[in-house]
Protein backbone atom coordinates (compact mmCIF):
# COMPACT_ATOMS: atom_id res chain seq x y z
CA UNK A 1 125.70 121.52 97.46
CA UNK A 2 126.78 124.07 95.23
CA UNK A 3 127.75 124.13 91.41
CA UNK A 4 125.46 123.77 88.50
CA UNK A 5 123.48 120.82 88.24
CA UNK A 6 124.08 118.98 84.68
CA UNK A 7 119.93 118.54 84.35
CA UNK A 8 120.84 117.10 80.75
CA UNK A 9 122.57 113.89 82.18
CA UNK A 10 120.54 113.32 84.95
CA UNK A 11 117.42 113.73 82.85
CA UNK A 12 119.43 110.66 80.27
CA UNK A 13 120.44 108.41 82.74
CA UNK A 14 116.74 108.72 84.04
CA UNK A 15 115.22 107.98 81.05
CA UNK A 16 117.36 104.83 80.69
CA UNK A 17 115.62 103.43 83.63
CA UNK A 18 112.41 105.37 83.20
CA UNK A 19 109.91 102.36 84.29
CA UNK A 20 111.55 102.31 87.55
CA UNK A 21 111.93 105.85 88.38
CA UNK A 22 108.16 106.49 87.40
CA UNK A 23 106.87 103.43 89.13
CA UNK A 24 109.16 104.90 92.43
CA UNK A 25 107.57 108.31 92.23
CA UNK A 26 103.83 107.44 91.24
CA UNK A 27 103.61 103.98 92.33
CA UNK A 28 100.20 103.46 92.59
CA UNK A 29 100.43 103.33 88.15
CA UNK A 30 100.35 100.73 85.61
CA UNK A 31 102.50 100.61 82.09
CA UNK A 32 100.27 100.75 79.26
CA UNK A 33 102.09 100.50 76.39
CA UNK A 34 104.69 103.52 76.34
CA UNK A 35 103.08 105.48 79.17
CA UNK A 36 102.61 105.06 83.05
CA UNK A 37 99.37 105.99 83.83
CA UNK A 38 98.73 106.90 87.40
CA UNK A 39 96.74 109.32 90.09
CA UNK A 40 98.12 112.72 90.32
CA UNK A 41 99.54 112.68 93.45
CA UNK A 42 98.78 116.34 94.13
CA UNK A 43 95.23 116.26 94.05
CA UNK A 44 92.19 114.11 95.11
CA UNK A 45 92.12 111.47 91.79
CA UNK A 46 90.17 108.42 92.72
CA UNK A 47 90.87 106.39 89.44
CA UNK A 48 94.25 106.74 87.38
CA UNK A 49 93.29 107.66 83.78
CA UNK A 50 94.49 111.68 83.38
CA UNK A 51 97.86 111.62 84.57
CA UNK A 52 100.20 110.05 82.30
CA UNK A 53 104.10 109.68 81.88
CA UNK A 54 105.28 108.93 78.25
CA UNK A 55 108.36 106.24 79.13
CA UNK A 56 110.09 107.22 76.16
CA UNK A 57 110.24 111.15 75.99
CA UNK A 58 109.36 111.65 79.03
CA UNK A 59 107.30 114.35 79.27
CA UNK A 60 104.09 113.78 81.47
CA UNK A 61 100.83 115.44 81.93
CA UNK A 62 97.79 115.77 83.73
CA UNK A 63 94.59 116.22 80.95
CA UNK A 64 92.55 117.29 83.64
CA UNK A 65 94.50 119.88 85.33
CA UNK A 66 96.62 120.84 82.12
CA UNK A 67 99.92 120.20 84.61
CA UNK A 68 102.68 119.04 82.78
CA UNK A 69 106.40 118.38 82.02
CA UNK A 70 108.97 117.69 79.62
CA UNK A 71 111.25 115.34 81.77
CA UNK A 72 111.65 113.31 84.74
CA UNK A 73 113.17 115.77 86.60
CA UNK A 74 110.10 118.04 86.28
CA UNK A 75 108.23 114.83 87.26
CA UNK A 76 110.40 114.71 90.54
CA UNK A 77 109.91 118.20 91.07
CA UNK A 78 106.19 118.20 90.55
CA UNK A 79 105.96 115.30 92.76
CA UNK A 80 107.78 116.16 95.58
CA UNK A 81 106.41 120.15 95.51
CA UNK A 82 110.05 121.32 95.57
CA UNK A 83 112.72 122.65 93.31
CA UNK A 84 113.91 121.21 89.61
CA UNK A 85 117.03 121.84 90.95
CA UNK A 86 116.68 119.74 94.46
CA UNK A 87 114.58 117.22 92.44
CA UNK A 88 117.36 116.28 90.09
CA UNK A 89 119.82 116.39 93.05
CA UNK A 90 117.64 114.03 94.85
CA UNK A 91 117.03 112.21 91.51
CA UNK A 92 120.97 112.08 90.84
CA UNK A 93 121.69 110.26 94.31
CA UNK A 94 119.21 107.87 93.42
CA UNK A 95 120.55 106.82 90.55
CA UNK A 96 123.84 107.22 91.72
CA UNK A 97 125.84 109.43 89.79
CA UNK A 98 127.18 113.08 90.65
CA UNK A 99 124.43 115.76 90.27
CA UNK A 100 127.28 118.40 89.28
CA UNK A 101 128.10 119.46 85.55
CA UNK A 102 131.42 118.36 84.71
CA UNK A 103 131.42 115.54 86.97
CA UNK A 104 131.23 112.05 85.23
């Protein structure tokens, strides 16, 4: 797929449905309050407690590690080990809408 990605809409639309697109990447989590709190998925957690996704914003971190993101297409990204670019692709088709700038 070529063209340039519109990260800003992908990254809205995401964040409109953020409890389910957190809950499909990490979803061994729980909601506490505004955050999903779950096991980084990239390393050996046994407990969830330092790896958190802020529903509202957004942005996530990992305390322990310092890893950490402003959006859910970082999220993606981080989770999968790939690209922001193939992440929000792969995040677009999920939520079904064109990945593409321009395209509405």
């Amino acid at each position: 797929m070529s063209g340039l990605v519109d990260f800003g809409r992908i990254n809205d639309r995401a964040l409109a449905v953020a409890l389910a697109v957190v809950s499909g990447l990490l979803p061994d989590g729980r909601q506490e309050g505004a955050e999903w709190v779950a096991r980084n998925p990239n390393r050996p957690d046994r407990k969830p407690g330092s790896f958190k996704v802020n529903l509202t914003t957004g942005k996530w971190g990992d305390f322990a590690t310092g890893d950490r993101g402003g959006d859910l297409v970082s999220l993606a990204a981080y989770v999968a080990g790939g690209s922001q670019r193939d992440a929000a692709i792969r995040l677009a088709e999920v939520l079904g809408i064109d990945p593409l700038q321009g395209a509405r």
